[in-house]
Each structure stands twice: as C-alpha cells, then as structure tokens.
PDB file of N, CA and C in Angstrom:
ATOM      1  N   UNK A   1      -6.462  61.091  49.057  1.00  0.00           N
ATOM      2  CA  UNK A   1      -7.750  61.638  49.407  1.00  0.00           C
ATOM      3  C   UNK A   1      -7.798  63.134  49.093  1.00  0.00           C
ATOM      4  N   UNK A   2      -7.203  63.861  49.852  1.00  0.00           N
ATOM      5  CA  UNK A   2      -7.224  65.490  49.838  1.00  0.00           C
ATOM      6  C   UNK A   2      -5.870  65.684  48.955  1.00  0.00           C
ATOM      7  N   UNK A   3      -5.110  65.304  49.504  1.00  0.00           N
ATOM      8  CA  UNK A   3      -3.922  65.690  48.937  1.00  0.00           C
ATOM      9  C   UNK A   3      -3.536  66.943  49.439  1.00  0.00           C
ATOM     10  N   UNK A   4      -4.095  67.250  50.899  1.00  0.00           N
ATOM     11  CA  UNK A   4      -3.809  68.423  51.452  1.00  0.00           C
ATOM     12  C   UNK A   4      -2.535  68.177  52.762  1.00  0.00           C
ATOM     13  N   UNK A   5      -1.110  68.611  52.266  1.00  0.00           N
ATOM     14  CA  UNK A   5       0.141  68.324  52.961  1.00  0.00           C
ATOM     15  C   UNK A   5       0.013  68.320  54.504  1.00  0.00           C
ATOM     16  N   UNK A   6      -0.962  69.220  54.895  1.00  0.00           N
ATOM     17  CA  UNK A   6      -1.109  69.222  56.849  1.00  0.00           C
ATOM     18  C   UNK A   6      -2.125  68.181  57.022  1.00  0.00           C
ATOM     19  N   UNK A   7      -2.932  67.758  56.425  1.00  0.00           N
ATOM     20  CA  UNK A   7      -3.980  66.595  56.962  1.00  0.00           C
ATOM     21  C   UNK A   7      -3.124  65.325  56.155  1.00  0.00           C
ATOM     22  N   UNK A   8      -2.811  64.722  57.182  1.00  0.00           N
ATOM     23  CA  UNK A   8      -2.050  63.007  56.559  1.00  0.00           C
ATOM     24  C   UNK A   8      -3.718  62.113  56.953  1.00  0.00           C
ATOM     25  N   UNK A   9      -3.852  61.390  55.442  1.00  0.00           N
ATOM     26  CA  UNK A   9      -4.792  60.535  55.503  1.00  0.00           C
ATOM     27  C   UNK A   9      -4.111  58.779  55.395  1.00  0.00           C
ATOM     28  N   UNK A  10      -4.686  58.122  56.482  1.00  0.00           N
ATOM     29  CA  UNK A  10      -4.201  56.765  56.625  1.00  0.00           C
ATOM     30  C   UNK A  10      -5.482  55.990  56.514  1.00  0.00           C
ATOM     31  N   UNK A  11      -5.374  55.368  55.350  1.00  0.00           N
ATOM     32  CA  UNK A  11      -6.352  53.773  55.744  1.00  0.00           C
ATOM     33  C   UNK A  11      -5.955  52.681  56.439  1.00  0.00           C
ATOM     34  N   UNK A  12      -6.093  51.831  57.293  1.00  0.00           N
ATOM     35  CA  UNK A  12      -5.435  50.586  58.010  1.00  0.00           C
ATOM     36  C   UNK A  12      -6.198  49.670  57.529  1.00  0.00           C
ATOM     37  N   UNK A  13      -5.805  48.606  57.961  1.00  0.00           N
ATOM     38  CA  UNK A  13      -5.873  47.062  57.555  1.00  0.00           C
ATOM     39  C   UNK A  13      -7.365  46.860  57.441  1.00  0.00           C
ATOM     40  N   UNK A  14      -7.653  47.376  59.332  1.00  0.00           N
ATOM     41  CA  UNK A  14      -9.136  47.059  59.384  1.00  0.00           C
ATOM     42  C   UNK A  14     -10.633  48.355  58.563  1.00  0.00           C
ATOM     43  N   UNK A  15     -10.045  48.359  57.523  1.00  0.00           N
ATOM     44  CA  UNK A  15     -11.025  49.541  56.155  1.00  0.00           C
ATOM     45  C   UNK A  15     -10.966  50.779  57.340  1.00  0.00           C
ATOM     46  N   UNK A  16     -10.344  51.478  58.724  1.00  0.00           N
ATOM     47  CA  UNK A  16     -10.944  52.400  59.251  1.00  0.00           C
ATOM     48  C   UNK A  16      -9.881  53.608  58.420  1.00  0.00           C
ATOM     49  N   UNK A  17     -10.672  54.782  58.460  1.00  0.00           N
ATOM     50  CA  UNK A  17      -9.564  56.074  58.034  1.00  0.00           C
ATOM     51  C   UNK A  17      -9.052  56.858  58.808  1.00  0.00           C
ATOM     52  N   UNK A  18      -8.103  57.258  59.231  1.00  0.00           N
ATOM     53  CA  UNK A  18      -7.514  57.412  60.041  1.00  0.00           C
ATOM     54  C   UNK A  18      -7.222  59.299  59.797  1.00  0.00           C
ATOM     55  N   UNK A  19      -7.601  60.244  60.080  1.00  0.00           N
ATOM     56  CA  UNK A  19      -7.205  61.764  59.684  1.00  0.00           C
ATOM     57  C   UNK A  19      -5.956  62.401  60.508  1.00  0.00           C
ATOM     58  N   UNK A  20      -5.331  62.913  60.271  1.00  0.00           N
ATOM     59  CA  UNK A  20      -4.073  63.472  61.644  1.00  0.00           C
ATOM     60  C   UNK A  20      -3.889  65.185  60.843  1.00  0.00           C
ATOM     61  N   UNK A  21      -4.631  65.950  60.940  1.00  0.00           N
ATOM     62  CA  UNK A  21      -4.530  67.385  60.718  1.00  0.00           C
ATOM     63  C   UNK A  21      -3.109  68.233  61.474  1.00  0.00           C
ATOM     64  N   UNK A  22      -2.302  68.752  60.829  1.00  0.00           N
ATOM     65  CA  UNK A  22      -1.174  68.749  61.747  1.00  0.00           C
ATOM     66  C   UNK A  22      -0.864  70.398  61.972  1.00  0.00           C
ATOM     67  N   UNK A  23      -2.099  71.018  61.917  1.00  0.00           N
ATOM     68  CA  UNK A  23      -1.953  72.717  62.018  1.00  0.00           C
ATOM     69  C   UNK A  23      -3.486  72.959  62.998  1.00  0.00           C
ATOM     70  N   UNK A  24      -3.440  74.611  63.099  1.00  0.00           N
ATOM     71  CA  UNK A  24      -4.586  75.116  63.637  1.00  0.00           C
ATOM     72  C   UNK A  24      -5.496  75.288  62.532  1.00  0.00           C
ATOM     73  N   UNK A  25      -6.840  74.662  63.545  1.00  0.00           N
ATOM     74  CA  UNK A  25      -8.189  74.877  61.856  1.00  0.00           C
ATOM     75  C   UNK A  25      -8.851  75.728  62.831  1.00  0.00           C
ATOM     76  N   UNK A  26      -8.579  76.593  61.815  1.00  0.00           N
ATOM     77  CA  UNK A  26      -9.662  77.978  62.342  1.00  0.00           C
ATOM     78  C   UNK A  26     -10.369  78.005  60.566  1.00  0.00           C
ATOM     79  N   UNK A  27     -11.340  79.074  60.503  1.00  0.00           N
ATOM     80  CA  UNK A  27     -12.145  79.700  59.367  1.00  0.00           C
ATOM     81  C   UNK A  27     -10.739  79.201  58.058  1.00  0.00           C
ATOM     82  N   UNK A  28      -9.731  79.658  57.506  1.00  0.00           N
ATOM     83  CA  UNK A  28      -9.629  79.035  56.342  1.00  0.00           C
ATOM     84  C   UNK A  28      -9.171  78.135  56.220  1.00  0.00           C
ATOM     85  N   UNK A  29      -8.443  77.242  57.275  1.00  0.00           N
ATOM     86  CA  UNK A  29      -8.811  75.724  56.944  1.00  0.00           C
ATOM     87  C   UNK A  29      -9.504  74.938  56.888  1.00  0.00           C
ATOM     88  N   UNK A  30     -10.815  75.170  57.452  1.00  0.00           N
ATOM     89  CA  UNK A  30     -12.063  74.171  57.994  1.00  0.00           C
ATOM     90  C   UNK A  30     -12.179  73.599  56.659  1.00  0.00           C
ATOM     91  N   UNK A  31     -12.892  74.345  55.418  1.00  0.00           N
ATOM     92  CA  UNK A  31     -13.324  73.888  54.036  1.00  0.00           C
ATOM     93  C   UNK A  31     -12.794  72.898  53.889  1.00  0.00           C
ATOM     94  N   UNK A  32     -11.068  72.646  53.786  1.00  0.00           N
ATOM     95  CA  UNK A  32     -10.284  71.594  53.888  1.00  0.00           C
ATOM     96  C   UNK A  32     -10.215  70.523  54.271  1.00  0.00           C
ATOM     97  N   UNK A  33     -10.786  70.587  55.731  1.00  0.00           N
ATOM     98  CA  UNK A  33     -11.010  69.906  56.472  1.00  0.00           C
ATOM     99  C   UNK A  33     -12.138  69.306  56.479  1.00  0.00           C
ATOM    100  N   UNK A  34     -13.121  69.620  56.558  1.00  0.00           N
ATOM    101  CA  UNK A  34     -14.265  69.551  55.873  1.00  0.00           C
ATOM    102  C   UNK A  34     -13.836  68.366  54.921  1.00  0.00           C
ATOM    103  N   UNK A  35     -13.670  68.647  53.504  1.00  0.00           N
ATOM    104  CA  UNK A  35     -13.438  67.573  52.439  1.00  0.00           C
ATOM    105  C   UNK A  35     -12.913  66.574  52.857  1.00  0.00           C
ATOM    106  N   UNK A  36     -11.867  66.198  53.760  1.00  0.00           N
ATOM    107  CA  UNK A  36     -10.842  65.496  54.120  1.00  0.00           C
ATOM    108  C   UNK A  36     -11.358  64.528  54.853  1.00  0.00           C
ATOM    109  N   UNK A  37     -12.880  65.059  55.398  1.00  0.00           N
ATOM    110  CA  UNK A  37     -13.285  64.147  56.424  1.00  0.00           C
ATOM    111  C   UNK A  37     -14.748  63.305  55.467  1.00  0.00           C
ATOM    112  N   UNK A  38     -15.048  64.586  54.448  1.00  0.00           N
ATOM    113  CA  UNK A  38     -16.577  63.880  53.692  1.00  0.00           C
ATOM    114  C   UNK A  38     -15.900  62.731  52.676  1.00  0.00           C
ATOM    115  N   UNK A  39     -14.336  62.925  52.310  1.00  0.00           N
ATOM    116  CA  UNK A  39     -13.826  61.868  51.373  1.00  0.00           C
ATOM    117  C   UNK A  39     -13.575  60.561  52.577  1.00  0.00           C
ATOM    118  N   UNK A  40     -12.993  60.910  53.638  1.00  0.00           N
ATOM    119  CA  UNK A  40     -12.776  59.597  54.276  1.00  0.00           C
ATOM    120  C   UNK A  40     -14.169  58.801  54.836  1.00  0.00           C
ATOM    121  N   UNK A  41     -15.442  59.928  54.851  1.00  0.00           N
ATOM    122  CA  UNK A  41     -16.798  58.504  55.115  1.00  0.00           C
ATOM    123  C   UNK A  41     -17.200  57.981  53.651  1.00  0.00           C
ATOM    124  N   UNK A  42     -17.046  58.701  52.436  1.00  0.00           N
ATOM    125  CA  UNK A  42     -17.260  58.024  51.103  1.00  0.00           C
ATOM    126  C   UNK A  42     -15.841  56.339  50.576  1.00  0.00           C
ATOM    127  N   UNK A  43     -15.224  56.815  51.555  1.00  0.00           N
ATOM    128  CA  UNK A  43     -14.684  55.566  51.703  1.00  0.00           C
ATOM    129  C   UNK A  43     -14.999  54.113  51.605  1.00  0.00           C
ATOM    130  N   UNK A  44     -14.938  52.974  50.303  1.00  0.00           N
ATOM    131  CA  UNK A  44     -15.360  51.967  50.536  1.00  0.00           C
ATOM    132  C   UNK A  44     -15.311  50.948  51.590  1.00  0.00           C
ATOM    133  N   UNK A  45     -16.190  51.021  51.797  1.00  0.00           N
ATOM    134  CA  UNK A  45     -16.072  49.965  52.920  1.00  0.00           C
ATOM    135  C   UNK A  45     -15.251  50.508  54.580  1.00  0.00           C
ATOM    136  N   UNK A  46     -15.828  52.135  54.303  1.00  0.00           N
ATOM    137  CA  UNK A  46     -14.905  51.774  55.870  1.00  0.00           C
ATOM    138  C   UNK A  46     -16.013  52.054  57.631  1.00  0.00           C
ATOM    139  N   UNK A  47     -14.589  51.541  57.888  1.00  0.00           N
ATOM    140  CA  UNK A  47     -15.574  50.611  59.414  1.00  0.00           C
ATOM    141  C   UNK A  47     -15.669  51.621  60.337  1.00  0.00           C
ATOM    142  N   UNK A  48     -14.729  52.778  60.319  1.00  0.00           N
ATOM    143  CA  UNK A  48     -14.559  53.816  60.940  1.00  0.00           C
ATOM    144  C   UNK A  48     -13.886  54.870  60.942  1.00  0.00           C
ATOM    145  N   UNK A  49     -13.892  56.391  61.263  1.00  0.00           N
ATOM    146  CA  UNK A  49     -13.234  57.229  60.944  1.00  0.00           C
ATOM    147  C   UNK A  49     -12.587  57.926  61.975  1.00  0.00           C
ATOM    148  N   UNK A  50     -11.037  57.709  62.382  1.00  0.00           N
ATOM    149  CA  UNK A  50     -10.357  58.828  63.665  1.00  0.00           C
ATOM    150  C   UNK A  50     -10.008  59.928  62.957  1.00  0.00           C
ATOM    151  N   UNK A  51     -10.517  60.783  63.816  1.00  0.00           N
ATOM    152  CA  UNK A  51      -9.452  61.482  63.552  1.00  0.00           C
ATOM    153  C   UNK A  51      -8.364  62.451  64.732  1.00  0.00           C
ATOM    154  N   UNK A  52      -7.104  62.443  64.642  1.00  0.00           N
ATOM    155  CA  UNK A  52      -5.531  62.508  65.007  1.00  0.00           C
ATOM    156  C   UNK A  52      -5.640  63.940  65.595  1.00  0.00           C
ATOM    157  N   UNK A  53      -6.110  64.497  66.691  1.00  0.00           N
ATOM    158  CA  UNK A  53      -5.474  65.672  66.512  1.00  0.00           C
ATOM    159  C   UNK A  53      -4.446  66.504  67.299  1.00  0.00           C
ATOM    160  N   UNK A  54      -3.518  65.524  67.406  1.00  0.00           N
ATOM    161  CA  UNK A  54      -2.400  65.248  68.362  1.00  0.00           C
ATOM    162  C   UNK A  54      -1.673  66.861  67.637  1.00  0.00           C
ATOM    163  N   UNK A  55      -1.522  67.019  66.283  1.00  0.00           N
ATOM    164  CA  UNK A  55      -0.912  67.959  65.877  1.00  0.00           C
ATOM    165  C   UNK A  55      -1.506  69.664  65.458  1.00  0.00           C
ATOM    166  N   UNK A  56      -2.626  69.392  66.615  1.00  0.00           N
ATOM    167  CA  UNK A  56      -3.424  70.563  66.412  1.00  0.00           C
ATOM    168  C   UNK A  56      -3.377  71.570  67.599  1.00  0.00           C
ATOM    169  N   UNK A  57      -2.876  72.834  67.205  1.00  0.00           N
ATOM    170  CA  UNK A  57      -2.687  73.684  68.673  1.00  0.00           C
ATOM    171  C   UNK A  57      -4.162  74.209  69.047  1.00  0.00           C
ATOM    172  N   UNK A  58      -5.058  74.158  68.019  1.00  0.00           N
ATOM    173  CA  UNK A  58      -5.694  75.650  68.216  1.00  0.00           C
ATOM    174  C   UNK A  58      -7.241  75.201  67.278  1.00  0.00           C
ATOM    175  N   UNK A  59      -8.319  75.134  67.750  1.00  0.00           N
ATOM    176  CA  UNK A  59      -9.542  75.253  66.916  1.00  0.00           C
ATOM    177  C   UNK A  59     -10.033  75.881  67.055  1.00  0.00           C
ATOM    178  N   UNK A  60     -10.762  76.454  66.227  1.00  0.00           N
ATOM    179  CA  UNK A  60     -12.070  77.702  66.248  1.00  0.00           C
ATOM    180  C   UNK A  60     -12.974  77.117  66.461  1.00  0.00           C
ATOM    181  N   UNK A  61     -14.087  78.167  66.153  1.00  0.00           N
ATOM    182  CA  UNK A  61     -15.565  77.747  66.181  1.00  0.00           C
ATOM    183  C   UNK A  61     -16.160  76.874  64.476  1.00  0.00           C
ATOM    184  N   UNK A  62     -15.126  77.436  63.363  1.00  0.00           N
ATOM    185  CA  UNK A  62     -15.012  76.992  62.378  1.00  0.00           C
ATOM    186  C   UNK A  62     -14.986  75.317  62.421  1.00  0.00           C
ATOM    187  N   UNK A  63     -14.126  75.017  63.315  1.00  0.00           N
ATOM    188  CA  UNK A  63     -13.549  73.591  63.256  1.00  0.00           C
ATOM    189  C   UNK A  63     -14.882  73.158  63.612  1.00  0.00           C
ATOM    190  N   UNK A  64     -14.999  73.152  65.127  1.00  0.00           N
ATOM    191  CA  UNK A  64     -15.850  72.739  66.040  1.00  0.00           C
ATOM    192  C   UNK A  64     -16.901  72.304  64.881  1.00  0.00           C
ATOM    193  N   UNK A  65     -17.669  73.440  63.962  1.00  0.00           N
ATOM    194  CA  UNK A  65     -18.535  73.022  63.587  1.00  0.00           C
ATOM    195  C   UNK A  65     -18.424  72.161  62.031  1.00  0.00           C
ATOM    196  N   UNK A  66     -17.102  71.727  61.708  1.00  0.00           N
ATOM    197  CA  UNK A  66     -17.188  71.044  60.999  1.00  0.00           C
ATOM    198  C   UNK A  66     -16.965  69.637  61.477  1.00  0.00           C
ATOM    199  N   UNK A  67     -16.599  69.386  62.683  1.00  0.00           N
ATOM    200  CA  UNK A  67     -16.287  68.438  63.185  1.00  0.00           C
ATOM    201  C   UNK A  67     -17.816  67.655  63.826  1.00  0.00           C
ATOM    202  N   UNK A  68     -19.135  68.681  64.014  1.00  0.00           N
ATOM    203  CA  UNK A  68     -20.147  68.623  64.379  1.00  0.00           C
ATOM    204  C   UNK A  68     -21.018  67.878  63.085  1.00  0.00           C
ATOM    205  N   UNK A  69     -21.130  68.915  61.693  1.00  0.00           N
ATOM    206  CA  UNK A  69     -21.176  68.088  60.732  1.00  0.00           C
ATOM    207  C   UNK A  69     -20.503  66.590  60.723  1.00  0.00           C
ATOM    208  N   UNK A  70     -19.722  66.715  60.728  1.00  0.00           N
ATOM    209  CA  UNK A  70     -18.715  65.012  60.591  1.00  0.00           C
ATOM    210  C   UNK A  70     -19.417  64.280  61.527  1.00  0.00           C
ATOM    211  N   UNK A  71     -19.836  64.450  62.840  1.00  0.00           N
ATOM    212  CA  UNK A  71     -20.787  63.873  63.868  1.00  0.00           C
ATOM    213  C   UNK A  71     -21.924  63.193  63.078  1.00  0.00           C
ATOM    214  N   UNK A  72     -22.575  64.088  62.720  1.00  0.00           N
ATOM    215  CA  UNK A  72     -24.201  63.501  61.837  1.00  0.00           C
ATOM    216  C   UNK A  72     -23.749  62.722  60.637  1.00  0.00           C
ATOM    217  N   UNK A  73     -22.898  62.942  60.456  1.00  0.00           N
ATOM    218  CA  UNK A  73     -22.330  61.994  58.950  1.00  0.00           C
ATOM    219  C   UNK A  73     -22.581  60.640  59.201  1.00  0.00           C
ATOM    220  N   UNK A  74     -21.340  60.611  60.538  1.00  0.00           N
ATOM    221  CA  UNK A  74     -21.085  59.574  61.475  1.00  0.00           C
ATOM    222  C   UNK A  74     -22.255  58.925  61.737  1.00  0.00           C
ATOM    223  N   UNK A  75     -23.058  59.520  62.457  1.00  0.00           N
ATOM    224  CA  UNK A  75     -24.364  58.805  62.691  1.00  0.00           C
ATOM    225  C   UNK A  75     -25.489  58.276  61.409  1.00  0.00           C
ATOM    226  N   UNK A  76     -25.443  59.508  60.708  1.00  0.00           N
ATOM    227  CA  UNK A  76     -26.009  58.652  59.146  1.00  0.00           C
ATOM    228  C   UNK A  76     -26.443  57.391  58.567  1.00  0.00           C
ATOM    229  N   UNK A  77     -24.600  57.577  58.616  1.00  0.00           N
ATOM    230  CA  UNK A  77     -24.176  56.448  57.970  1.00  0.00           C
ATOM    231  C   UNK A  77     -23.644  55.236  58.730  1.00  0.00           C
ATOM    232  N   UNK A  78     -24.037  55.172  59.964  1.00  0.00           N
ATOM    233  CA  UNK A  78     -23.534  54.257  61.167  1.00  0.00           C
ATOM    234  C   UNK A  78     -22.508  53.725  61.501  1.00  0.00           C
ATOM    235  N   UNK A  79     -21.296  54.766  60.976  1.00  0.00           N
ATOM    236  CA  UNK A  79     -19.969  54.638  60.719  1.00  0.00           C
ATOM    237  C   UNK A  79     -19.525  55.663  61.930  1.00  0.00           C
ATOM    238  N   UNK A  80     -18.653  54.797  63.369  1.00  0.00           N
ATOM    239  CA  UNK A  80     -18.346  55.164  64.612  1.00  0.00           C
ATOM    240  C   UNK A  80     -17.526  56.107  63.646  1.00  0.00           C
ATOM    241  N   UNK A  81     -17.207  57.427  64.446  1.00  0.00           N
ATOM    242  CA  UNK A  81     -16.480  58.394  64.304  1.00  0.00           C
ATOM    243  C   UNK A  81     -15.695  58.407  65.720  1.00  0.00           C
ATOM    244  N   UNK A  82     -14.315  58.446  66.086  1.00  0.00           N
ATOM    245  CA  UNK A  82     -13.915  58.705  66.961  1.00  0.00           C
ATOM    246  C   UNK A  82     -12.651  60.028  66.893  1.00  0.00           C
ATOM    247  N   UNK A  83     -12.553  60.949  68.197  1.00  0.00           N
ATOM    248  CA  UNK A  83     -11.563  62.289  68.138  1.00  0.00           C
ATOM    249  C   UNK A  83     -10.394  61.968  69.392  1.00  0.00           C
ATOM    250  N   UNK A  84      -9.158  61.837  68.757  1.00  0.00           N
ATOM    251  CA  UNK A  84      -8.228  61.720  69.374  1.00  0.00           C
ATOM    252  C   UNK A  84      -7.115  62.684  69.625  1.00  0.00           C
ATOM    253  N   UNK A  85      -6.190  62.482  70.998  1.00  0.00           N
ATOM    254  CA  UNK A  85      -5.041  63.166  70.649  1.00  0.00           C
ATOM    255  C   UNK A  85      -5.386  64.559  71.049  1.00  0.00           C
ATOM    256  N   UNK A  86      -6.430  65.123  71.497  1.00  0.00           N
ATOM    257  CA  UNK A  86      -6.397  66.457  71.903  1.00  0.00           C
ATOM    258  C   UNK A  86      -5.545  67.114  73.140  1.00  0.00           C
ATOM    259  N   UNK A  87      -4.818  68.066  72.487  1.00  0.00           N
ATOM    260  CA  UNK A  87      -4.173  68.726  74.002  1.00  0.00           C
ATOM    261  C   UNK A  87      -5.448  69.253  74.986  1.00  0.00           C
ATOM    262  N   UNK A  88      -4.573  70.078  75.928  1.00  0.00           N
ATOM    263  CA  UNK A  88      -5.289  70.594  76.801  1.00  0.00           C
ATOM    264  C   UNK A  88      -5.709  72.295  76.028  1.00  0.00           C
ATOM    265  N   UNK A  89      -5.384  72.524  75.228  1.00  0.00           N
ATOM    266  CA  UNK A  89      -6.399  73.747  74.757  1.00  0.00           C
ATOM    267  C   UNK A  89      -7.469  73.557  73.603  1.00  0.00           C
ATOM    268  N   UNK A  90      -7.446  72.383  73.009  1.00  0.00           N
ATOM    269  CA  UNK A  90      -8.640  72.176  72.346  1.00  0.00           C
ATOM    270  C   UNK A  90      -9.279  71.478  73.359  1.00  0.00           C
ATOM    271  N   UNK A  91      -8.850  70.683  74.276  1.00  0.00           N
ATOM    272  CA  UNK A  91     -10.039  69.749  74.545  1.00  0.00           C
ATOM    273  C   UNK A  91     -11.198  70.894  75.580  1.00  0.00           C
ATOM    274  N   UNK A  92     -10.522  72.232  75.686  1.00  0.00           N
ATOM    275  CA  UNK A  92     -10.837  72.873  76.642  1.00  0.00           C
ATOM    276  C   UNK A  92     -12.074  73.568  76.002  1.00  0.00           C
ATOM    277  N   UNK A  93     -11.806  73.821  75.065  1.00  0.00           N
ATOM    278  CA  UNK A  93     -12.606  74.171  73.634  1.00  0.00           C
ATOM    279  C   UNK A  93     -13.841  73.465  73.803  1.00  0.00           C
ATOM    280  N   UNK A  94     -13.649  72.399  73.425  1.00  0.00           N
ATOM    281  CA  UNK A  94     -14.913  71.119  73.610  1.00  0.00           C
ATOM    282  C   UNK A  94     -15.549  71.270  74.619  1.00  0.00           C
ATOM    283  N   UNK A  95     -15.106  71.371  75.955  1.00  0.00           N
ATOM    284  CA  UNK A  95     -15.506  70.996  76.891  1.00  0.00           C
ATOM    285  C   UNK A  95     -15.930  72.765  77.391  1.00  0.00           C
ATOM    286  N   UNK A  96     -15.679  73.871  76.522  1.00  0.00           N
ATOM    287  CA  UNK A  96     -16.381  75.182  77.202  1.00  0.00           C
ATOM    288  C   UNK A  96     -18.066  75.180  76.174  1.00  0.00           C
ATOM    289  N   UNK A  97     -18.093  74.379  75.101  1.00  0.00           N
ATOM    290  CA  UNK A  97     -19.098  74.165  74.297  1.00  0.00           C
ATOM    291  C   UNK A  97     -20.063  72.791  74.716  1.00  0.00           C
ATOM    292  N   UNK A  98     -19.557  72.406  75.859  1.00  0.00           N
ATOM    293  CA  UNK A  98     -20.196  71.364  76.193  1.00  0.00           C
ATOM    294  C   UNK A  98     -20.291  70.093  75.107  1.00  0.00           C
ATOM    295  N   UNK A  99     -19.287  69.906  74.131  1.00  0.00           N
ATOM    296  CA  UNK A  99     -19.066  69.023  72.982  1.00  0.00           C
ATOM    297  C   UNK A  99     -18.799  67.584  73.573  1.00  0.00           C
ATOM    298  N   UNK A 100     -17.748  67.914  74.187  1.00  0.00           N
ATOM    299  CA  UNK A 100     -17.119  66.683  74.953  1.00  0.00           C
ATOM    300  C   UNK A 100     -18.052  64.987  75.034  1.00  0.00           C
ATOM    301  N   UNK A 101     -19.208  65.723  75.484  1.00  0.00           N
ATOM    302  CA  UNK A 101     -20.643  65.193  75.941  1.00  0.00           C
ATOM    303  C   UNK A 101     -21.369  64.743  75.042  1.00  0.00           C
ATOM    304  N   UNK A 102     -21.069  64.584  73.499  1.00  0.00           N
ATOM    305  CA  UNK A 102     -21.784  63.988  72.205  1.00  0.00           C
ATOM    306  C   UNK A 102     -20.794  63.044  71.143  1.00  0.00           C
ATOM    307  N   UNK A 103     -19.367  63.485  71.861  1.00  0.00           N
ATOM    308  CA  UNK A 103     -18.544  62.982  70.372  1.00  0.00           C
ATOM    309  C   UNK A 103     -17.775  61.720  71.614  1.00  0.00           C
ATOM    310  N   UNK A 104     -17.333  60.876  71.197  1.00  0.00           N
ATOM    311  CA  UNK A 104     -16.642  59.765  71.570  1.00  0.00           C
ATOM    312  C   UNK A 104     -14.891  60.510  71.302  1.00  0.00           C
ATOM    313  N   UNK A 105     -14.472  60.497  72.902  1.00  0.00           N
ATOM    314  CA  UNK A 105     -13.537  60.986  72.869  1.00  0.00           C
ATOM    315  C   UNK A 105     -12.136  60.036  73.515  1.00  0.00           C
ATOM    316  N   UNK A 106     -10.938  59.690  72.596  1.00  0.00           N
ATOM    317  CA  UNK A 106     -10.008  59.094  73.719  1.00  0.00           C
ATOM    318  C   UNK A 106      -8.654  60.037  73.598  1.00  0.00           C
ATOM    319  N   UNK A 107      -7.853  59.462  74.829  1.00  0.00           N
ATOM    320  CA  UNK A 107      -6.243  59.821  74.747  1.00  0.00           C
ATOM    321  C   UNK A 107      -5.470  59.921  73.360  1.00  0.00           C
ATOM    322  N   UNK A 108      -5.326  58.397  72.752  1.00  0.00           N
ATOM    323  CA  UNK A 108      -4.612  57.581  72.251  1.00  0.00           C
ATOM    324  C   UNK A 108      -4.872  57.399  70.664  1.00  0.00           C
ATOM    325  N   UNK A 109      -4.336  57.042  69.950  1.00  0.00           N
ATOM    326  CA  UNK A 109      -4.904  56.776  68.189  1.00  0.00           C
ATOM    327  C   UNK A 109      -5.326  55.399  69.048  1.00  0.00           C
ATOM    328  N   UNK A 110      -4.139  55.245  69.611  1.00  0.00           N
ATOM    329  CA  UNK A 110      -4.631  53.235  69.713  1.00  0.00           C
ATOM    330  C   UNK A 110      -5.600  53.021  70.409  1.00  0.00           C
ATOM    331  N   UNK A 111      -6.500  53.457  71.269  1.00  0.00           N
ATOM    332  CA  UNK A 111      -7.615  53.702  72.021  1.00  0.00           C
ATOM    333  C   UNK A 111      -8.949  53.895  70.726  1.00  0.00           C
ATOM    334  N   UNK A 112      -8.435  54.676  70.239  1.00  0.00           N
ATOM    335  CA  UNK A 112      -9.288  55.348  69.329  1.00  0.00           C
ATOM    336  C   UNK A 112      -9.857  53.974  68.433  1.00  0.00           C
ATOM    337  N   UNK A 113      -8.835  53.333  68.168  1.00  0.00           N
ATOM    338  CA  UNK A 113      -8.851  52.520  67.174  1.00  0.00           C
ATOM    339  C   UNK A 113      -9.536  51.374  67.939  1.00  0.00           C
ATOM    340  N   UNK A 114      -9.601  51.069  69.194  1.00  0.00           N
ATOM    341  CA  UNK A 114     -10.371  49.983  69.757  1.00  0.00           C
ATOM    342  C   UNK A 114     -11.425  50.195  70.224  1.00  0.00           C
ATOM    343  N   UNK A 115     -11.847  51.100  70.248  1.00  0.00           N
ATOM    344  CA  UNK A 115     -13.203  52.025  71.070  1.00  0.00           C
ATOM    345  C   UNK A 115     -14.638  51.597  70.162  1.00  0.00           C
TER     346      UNK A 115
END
C-alpha cells in the first residue's frame, strides 16, 4: 500500500484493512498517514478499515484531523471505520476534543474486528 516502514498495512481474510502506525503522527507524518488510510478505503472490496494504534505515543491536532477526514470517507463510502489500541494519552486527546463521541472506538484489534 504505502510502503511506509512505521504504518504496517494488513488485509485479512474477511477483505477488512487493517492500519497499525507504530510512531507519533504529529504535522509531518499525518500526509503519510493520510495516504495510508485513502489507499486502504480504495481497497477492493473492503468491508472495513481498523486502524492499530496500539504503537502510537503521541497525536497532534494534525492526526486528529486526518483521522476526522478518514471519518467522512468512512461514512461516504459506507465502509465501518473502526480506532483501536489507544493508550491513555491519545485517547485523552480524543476525549479533550470531544472525538471520542463520533468515531467507534474499542480496546482490542479483536474487538475492533467484530464491532
């Protein structure tokens, strides 16, 4: 997909794409990120998009709002988007932006993946 070494892209069985970003996206990673997420909804056939962010210390306002874009994508194209794996300083993030409250949020990839 990206071919970008910190975002691991997984397709599974059931067509969903799976994202796991494994750094902080602030301002010059977002772009990246960004792509990583508009290639996984151009995805044939897929049923849904997680994304992992078990390996993320730290988001900006950068992220946030690419992850907001990725929201409307989501809805678009009626392709569930789900956000996993957040510690306690992003999710804190979300939840000081009142985000929490629009995006489908779980613990677990495997949650994620049944939701």
């Amino acid at each position: 997909m990206t071919g970008e070494e910190w975002i691991s892209v997984e397709q599974t069985g059931d067509n969903a794409v799976v994202l796991a970003p494994s750094a902080d996206i602030d301002m010059s990673r977002s772009p990246e990120f960004r792509a990583a997420i508009q290639e996984a909804f151009r995805t044939r056939g897929v049923t849904r998009v997680v994304i992992d962010l078990d390996g993320v210390g730290y988001m900006d306002s950068s992220g946030l709002a690419t992850l907001v874009e990725a929201m409307r994508t989501s809805k678009s194209q009626s392709t569930p988007m789900v956000l996993c794996g957040m510690n306690e300083r992003v999710r804190a993030i979300f939840e000081i932006a009142r985000l929490h409250q629009f995006f489908t949020i779980t613990d677990t990839r495997d949650a994620a993946m049944s939701t």
